[in-house]
PDB file of N, CA and C in Angstrom:
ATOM      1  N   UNK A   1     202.362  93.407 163.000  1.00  0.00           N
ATOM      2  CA  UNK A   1     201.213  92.849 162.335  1.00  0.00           C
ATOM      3  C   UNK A   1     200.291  92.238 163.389  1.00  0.00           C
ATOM      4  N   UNK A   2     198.983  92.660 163.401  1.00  0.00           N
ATOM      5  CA  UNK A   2     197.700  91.972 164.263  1.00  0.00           C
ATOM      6  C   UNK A   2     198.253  90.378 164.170  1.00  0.00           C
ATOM      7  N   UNK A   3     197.846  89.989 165.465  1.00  0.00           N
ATOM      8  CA  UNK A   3     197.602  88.535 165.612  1.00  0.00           C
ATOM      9  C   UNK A   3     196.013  88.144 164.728  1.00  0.00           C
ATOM     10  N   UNK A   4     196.049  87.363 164.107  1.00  0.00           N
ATOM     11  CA  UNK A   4     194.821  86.621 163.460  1.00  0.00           C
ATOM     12  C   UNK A   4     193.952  86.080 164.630  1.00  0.00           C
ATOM     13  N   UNK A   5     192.323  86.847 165.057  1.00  0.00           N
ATOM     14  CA  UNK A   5     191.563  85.954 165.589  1.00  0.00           C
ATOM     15  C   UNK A   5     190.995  84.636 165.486  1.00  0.00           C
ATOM     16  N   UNK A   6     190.996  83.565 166.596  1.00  0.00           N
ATOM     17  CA  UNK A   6     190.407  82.407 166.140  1.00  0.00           C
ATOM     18  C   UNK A   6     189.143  82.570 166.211  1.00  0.00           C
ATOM     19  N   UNK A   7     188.194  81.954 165.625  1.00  0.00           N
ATOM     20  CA  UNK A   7     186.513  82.056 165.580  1.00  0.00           C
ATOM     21  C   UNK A   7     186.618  80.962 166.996  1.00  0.00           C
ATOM     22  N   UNK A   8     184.785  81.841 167.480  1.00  0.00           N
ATOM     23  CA  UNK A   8     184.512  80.996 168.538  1.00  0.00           C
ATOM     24  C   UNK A   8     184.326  79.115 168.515  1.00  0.00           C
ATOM     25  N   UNK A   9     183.943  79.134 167.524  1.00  0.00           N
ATOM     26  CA  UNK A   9     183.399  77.804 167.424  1.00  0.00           C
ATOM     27  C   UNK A   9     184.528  76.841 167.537  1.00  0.00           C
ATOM     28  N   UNK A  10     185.673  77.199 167.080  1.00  0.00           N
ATOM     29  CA  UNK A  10     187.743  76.752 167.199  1.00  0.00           C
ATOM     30  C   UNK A  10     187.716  76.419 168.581  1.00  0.00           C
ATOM     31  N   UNK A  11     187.389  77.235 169.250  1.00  0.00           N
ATOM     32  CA  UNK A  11     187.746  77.394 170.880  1.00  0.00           C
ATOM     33  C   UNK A  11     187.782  76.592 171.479  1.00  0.00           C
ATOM     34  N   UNK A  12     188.859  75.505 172.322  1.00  0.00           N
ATOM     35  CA  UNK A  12     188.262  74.371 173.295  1.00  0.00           C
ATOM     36  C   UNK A  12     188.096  74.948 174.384  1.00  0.00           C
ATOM     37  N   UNK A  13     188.590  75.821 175.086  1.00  0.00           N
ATOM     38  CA  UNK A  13     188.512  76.466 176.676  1.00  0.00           C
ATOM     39  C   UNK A  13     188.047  77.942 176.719  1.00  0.00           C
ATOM     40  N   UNK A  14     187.490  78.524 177.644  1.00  0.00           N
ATOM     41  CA  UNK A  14     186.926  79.337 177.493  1.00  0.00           C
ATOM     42  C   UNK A  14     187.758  80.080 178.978  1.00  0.00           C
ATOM     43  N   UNK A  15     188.790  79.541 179.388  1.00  0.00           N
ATOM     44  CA  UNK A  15     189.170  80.585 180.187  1.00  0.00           C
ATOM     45  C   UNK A  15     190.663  79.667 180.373  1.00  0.00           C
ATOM     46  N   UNK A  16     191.754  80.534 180.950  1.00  0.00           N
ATOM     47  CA  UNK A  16     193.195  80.058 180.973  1.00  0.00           C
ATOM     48  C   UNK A  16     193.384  78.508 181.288  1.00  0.00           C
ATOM     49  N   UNK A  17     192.489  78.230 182.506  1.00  0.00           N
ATOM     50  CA  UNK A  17     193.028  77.056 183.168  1.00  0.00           C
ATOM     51  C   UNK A  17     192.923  75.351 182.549  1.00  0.00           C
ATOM     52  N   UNK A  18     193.818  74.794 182.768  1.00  0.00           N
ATOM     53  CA  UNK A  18     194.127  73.805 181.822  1.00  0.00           C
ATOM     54  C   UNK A  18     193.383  72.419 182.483  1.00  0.00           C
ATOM     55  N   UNK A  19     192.682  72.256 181.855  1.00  0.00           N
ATOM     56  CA  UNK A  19     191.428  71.250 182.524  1.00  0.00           C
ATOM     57  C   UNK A  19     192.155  69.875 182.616  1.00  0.00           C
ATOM     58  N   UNK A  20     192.071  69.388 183.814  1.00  0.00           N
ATOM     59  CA  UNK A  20     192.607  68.367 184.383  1.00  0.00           C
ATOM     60  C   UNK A  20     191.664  67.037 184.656  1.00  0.00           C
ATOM     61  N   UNK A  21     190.431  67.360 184.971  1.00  0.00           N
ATOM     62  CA  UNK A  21     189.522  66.709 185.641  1.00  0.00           C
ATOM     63  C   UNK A  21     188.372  66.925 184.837  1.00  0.00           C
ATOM     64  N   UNK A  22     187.245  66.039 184.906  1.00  0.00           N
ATOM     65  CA  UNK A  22     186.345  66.126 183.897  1.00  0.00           C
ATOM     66  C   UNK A  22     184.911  66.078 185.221  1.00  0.00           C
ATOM     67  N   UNK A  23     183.712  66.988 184.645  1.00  0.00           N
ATOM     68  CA  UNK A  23     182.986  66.709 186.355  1.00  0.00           C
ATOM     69  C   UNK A  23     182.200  65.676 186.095  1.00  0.00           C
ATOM     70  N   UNK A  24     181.885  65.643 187.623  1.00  0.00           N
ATOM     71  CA  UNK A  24     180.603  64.053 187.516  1.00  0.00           C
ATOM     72  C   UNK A  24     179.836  64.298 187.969  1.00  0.00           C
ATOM     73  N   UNK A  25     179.173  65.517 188.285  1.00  0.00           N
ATOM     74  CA  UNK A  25     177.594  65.777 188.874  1.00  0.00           C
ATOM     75  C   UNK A  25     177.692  67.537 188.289  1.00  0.00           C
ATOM     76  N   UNK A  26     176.754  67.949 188.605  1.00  0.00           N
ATOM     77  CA  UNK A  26     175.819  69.300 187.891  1.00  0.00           C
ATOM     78  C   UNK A  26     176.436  70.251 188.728  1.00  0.00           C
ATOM     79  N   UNK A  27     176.991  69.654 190.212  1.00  0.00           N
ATOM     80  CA  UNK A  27     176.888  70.663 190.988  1.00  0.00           C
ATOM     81  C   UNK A  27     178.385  71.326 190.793  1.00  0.00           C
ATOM     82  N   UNK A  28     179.314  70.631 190.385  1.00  0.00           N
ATOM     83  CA  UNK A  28     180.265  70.258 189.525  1.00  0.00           C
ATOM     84  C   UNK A  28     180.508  71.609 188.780  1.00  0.00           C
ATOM     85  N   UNK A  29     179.174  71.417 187.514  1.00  0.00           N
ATOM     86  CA  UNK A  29     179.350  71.837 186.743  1.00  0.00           C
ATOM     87  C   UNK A  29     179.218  73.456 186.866  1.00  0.00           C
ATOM     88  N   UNK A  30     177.826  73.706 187.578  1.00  0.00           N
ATOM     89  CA  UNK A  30     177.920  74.797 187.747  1.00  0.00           C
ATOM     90  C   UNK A  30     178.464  75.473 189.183  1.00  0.00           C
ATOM     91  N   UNK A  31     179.537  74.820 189.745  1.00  0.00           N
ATOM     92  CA  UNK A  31     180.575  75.635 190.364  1.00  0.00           C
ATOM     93  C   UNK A  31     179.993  75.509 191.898  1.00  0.00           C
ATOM     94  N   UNK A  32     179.383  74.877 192.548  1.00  0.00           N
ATOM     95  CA  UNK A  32     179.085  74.936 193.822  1.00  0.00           C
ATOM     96  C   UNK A  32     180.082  73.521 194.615  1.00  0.00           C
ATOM     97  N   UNK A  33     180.111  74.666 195.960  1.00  0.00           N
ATOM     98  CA  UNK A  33     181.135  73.533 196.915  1.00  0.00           C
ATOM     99  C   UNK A  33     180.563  72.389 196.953  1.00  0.00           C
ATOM    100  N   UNK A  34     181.018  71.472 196.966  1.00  0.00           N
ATOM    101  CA  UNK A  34     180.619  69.714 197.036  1.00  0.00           C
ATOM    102  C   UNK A  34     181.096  69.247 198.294  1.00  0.00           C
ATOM    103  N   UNK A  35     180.905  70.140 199.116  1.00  0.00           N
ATOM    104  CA  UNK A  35     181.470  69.628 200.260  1.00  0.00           C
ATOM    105  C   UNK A  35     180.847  68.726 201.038  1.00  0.00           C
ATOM    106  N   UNK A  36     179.170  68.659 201.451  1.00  0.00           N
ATOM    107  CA  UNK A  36     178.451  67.979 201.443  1.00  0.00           C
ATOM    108  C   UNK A  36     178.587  67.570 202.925  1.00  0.00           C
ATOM    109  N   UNK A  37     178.303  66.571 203.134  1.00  0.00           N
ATOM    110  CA  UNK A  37     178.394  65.207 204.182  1.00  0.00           C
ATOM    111  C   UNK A  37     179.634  65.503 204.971  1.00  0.00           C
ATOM    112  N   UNK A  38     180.758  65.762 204.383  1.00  0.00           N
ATOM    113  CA  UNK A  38     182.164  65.833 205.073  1.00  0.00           C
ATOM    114  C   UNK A  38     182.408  67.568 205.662  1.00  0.00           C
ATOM    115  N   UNK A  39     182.007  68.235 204.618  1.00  0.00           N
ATOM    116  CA  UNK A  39     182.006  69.623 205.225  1.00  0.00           C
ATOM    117  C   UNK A  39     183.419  70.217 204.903  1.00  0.00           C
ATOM    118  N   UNK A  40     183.959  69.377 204.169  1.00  0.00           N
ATOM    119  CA  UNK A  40     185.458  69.751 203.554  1.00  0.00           C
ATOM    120  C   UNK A  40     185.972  69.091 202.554  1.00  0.00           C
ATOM    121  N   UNK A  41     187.123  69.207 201.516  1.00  0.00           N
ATOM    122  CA  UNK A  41     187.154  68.479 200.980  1.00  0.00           C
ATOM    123  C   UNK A  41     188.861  68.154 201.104  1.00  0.00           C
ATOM    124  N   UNK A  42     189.317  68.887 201.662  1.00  0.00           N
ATOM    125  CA  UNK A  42     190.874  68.875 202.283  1.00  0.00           C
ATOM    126  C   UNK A  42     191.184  67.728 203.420  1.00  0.00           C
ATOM    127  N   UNK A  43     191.712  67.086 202.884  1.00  0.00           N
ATOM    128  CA  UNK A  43     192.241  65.309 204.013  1.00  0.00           C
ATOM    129  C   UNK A  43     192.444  65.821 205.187  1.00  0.00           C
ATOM    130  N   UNK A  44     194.094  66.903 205.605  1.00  0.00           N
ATOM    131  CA  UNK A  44     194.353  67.211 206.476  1.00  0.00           C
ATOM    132  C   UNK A  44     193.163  67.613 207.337  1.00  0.00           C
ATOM    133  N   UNK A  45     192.398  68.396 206.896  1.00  0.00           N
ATOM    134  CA  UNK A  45     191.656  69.492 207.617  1.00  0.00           C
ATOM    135  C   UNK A  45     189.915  68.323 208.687  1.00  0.00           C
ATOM    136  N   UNK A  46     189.828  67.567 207.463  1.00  0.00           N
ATOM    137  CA  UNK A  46     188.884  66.330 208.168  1.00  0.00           C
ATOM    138  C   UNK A  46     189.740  65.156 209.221  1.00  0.00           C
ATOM    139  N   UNK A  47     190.450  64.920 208.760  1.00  0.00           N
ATOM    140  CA  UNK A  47     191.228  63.998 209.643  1.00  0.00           C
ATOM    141  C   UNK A  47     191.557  65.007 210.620  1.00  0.00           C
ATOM    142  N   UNK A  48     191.867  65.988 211.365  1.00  0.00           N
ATOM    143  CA  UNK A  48     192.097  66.925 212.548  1.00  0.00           C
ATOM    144  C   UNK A  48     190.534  66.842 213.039  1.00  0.00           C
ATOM    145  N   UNK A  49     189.550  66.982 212.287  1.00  0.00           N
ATOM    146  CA  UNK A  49     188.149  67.319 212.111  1.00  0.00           C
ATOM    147  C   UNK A  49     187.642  66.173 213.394  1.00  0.00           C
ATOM    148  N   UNK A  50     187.995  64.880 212.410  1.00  0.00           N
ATOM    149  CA  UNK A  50     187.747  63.554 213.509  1.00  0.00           C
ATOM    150  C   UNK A  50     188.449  63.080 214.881  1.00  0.00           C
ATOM    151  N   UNK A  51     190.052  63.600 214.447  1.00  0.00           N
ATOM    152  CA  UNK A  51     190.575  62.935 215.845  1.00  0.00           C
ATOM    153  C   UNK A  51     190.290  64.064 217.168  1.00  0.00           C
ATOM    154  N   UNK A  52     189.624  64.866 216.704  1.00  0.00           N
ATOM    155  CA  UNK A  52     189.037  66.109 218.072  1.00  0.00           C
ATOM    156  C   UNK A  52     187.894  65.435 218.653  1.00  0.00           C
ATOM    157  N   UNK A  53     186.791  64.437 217.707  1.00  0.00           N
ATOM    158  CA  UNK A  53     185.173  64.082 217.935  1.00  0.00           C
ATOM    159  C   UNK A  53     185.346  63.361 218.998  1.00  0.00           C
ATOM    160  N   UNK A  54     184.227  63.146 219.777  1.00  0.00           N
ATOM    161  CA  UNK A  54     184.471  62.325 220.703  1.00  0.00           C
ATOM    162  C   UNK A  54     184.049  60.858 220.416  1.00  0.00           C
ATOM    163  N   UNK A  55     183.875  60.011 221.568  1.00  0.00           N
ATOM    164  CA  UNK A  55     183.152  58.691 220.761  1.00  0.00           C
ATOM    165  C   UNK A  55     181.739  58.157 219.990  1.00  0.00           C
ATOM    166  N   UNK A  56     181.393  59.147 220.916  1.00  0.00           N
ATOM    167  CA  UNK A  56     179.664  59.377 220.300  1.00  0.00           C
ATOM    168  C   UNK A  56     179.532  60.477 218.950  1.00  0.00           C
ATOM    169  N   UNK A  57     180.106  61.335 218.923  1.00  0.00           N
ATOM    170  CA  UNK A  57     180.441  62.328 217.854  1.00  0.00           C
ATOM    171  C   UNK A  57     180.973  61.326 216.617  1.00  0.00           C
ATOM    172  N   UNK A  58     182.090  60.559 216.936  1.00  0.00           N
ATOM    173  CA  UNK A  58     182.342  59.726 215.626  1.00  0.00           C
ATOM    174  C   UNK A  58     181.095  58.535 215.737  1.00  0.00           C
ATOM    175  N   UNK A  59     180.664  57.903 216.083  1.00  0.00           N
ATOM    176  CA  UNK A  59     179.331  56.867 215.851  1.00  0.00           C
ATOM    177  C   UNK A  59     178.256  57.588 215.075  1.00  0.00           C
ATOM    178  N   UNK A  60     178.138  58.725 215.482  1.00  0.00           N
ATOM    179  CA  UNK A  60     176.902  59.439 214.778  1.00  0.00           C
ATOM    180  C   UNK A  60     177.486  59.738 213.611  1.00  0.00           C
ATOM    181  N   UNK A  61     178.494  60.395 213.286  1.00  0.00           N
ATOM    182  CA  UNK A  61     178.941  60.901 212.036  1.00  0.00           C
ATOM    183  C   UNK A  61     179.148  59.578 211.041  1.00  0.00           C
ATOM    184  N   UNK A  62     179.854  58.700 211.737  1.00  0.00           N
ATOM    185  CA  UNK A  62     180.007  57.377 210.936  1.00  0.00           C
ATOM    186  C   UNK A  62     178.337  57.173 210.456  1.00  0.00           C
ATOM    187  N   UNK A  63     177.670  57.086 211.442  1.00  0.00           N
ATOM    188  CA  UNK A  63     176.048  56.607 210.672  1.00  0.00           C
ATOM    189  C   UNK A  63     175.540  57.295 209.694  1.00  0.00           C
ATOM    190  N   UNK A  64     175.636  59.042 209.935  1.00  0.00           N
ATOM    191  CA  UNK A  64     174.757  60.237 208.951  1.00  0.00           C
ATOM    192  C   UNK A  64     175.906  59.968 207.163  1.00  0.00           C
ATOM    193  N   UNK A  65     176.651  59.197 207.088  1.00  0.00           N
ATOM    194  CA  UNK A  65     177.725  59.041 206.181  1.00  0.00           C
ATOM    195  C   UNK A  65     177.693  57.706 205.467  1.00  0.00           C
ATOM    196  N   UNK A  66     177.136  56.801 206.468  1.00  0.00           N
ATOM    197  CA  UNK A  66     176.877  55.457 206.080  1.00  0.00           C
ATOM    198  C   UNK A  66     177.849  54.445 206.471  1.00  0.00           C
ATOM    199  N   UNK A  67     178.988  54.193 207.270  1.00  0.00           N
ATOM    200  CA  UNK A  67     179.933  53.835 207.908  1.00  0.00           C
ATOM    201  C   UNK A  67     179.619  52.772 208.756  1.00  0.00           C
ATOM    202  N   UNK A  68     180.018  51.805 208.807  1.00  0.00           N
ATOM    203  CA  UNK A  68     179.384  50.438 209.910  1.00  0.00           C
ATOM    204  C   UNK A  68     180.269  51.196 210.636  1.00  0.00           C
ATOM    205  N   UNK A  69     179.879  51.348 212.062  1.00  0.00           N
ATOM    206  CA  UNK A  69     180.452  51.717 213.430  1.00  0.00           C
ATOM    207  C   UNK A  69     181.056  50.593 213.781  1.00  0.00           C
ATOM    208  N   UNK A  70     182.197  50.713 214.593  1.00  0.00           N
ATOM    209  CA  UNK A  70     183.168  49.675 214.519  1.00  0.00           C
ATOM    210  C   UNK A  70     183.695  49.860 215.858  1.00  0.00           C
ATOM    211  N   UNK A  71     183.787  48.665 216.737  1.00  0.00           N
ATOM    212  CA  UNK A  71     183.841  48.742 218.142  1.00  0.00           C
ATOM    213  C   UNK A  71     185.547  49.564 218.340  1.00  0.00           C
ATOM    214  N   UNK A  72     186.411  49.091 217.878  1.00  0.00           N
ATOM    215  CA  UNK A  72     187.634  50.249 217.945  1.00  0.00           C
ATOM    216  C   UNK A  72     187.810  51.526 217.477  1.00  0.00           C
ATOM    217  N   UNK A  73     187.848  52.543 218.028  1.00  0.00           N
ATOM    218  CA  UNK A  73     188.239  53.909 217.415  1.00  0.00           C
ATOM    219  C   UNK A  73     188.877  54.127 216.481  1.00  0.00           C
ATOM    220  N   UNK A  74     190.005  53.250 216.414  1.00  0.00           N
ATOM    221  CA  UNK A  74     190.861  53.985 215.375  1.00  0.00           C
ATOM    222  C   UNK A  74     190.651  52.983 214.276  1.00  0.00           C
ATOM    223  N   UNK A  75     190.069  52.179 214.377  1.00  0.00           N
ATOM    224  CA  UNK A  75     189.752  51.210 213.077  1.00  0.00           C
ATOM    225  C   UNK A  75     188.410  52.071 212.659  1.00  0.00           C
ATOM    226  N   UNK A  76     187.511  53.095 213.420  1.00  0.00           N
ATOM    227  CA  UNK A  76     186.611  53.627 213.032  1.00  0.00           C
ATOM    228  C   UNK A  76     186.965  55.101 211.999  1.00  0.00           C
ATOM    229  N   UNK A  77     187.851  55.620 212.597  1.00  0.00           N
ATOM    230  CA  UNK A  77     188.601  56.771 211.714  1.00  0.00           C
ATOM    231  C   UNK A  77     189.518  56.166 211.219  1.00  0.00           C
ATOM    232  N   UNK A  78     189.987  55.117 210.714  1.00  0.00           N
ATOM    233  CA  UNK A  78     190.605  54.194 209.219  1.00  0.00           C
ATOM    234  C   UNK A  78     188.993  54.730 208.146  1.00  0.00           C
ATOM    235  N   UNK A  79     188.294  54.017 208.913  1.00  0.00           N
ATOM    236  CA  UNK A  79     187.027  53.622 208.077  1.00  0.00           C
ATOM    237  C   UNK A  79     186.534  54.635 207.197  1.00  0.00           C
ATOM    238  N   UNK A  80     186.161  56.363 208.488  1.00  0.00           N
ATOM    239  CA  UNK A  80     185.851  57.464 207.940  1.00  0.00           C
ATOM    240  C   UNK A  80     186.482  57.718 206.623  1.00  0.00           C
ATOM    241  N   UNK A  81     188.213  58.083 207.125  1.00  0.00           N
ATOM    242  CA  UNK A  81     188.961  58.261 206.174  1.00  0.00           C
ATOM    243  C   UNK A  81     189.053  57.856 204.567  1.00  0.00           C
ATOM    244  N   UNK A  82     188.789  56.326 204.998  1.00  0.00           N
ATOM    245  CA  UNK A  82     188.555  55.825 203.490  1.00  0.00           C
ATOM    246  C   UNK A  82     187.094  56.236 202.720  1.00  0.00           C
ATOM    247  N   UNK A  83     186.287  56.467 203.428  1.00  0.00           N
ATOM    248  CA  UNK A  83     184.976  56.734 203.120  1.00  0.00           C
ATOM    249  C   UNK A  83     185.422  58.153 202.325  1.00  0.00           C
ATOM    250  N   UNK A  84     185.727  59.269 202.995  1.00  0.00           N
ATOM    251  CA  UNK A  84     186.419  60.353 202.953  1.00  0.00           C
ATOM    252  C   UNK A  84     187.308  60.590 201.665  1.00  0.00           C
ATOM    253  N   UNK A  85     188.122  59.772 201.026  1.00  0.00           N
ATOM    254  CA  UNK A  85     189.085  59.654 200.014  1.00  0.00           C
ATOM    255  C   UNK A  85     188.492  58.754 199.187  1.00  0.00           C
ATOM    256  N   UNK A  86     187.491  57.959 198.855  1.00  0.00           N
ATOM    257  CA  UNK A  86     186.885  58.052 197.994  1.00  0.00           C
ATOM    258  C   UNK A  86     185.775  58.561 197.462  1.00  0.00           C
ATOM    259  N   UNK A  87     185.391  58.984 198.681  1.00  0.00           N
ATOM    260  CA  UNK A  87     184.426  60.708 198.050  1.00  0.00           C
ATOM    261  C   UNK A  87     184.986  61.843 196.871  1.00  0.00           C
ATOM    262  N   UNK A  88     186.079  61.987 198.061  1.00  0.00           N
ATOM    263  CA  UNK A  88     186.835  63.406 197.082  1.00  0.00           C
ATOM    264  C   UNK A  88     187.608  62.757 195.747  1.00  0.00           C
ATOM    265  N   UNK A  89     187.907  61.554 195.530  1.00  0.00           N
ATOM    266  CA  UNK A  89     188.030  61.128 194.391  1.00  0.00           C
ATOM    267  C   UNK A  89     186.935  60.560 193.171  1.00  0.00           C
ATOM    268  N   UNK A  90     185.933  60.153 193.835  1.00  0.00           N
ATOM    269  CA  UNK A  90     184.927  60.052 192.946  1.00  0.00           C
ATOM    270  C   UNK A  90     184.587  61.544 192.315  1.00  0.00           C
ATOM    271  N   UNK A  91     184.973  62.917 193.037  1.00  0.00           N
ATOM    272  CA  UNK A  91     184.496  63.970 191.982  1.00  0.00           C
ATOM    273  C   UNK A  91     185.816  64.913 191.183  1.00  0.00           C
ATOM    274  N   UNK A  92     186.575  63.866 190.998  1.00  0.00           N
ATOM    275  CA  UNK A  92     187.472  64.256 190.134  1.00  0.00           C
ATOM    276  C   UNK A  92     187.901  63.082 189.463  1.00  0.00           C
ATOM    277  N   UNK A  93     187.683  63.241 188.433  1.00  0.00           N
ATOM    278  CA  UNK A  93     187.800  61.979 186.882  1.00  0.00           C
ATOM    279  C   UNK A  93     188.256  62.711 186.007  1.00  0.00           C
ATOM    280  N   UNK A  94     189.425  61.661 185.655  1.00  0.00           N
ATOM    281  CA  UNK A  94     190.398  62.593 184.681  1.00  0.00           C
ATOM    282  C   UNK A  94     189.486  62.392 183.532  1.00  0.00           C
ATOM    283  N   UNK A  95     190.280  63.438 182.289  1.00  0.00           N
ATOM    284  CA  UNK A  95     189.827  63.745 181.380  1.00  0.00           C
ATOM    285  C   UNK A  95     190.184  62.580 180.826  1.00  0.00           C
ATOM    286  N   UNK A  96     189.359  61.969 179.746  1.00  0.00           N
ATOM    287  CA  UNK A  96     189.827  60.777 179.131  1.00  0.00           C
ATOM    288  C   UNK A  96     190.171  61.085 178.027  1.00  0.00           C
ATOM    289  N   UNK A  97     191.671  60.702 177.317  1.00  0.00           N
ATOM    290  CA  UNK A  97     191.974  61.148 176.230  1.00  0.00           C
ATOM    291  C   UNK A  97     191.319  60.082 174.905  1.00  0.00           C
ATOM    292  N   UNK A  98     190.745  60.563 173.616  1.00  0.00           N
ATOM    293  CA  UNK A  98     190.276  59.632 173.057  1.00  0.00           C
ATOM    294  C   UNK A  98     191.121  58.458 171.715  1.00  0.00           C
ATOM    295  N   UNK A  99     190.946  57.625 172.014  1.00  0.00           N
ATOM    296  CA  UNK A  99     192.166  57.116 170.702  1.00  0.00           C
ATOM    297  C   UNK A  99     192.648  58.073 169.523  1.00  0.00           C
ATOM    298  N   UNK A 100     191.604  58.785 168.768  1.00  0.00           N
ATOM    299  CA  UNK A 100     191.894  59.526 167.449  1.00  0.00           C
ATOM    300  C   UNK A 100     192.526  61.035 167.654  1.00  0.00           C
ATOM    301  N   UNK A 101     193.127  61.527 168.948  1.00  0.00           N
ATOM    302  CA  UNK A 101     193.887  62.127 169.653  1.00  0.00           C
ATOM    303  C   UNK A 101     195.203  61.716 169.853  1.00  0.00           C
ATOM    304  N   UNK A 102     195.724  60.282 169.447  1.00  0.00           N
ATOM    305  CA  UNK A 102     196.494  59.973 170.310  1.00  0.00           C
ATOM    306  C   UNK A 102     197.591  59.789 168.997  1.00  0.00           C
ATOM    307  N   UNK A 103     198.883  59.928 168.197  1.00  0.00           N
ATOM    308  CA  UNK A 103     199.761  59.626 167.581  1.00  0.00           C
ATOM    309  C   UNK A 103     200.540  58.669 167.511  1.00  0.00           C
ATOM    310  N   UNK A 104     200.396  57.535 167.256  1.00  0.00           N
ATOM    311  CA  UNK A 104     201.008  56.397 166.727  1.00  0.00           C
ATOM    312  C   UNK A 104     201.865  56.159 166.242  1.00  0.00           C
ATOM    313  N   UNK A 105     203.172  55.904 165.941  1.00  0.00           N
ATOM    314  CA  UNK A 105     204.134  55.445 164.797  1.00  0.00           C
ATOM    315  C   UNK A 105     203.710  54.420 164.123  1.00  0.00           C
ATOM    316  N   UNK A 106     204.066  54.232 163.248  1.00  0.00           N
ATOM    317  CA  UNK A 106     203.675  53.115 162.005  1.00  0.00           C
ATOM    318  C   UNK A 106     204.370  52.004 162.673  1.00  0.00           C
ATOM    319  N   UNK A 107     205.504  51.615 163.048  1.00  0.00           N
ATOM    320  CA  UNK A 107     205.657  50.784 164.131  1.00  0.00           C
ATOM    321  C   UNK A 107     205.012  50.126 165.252  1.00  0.00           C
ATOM    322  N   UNK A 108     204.824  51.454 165.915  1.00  0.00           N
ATOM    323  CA  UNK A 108     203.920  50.659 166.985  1.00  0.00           C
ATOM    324  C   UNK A 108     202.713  50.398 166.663  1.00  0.00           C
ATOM    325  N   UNK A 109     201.998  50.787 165.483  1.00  0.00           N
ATOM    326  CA  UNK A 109     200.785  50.745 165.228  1.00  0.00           C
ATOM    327  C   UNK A 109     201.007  48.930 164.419  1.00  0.00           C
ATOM    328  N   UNK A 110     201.706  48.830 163.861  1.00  0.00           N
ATOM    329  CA  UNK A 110     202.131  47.704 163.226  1.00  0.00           C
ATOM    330  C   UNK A 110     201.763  46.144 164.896  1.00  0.00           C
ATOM    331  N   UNK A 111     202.614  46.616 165.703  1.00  0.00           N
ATOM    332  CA  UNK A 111     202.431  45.757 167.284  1.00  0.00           C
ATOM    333  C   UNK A 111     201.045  45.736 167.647  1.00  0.00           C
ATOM    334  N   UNK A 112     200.501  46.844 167.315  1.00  0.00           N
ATOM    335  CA  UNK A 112     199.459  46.689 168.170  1.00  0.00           C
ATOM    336  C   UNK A 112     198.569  45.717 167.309  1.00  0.00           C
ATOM    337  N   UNK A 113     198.441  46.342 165.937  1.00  0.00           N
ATOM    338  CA  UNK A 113     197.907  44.843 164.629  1.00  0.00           C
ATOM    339  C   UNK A 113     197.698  43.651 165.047  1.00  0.00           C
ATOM    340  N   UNK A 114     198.763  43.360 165.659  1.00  0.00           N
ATOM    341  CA  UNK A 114     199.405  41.841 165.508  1.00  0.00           C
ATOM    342  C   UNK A 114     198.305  40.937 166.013  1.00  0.00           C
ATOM    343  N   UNK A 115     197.492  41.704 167.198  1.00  0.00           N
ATOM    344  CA  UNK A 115     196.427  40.494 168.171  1.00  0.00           C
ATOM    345  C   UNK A 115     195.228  40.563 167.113  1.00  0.00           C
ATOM    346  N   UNK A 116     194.883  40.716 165.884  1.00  0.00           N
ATOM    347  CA  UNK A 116     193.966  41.186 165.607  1.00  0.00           C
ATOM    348  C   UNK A 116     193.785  39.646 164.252  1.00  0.00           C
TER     349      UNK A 116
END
């Protein structure tokens, strides 16, 4: 027996992959690298990226990024880094699940009452 089609309008996804992340800019949306400023978005691959630069190579990059330059080196690639990891986390935001999604027991729904 045929499987029964669902109508489009049913549909939440429009292709296999199971959406994890919700986007936060356009560029996002319509599918272009966000690589930007860093030129990568892979930790390993930037952190190798920096400890090759030289000292003037990291001062400039720290500035074109926005980074107070910082008289020690390696307190300067701390700095990048963090700059770096909250980049690539600012463009991934989980999906937020919404309360009327979420299944309750009459129990716990009873606890949660209580502050009310």
């Amino acid at each position: 027996m045929p499987k029964k089609q669902q109508k489009l309008n049913n549909l939440k996804q429009a292709h296999a992959k199971i959406e994890t992340t919700q986007p936060t800019s356009l560029d996002q949306v319509w599918g272009f690298n966000e690589t930007s400023r860093f030129e990568t978005l892979d930790e390993s691959v930037y952190k190798n990226r920096i400890d090759n630069m030289t000292r003037v190579d990291l001062e400039n990059h720290a500035r074109s990024i926005g980074v107070m330059v910082l008289e020690n080196s390696d307190r300067l690639k701390d700095a990048l880094l963090k700059q770096f990891r909250a980049f690539v986390l600012s463009l991934n935001k989980p999906i937020s699940i919404h309360p009327g999604n979420i299944k309750v027991s009459v129990a716990a729904q009873k606890v949660l009452n209580e502050g009310r």
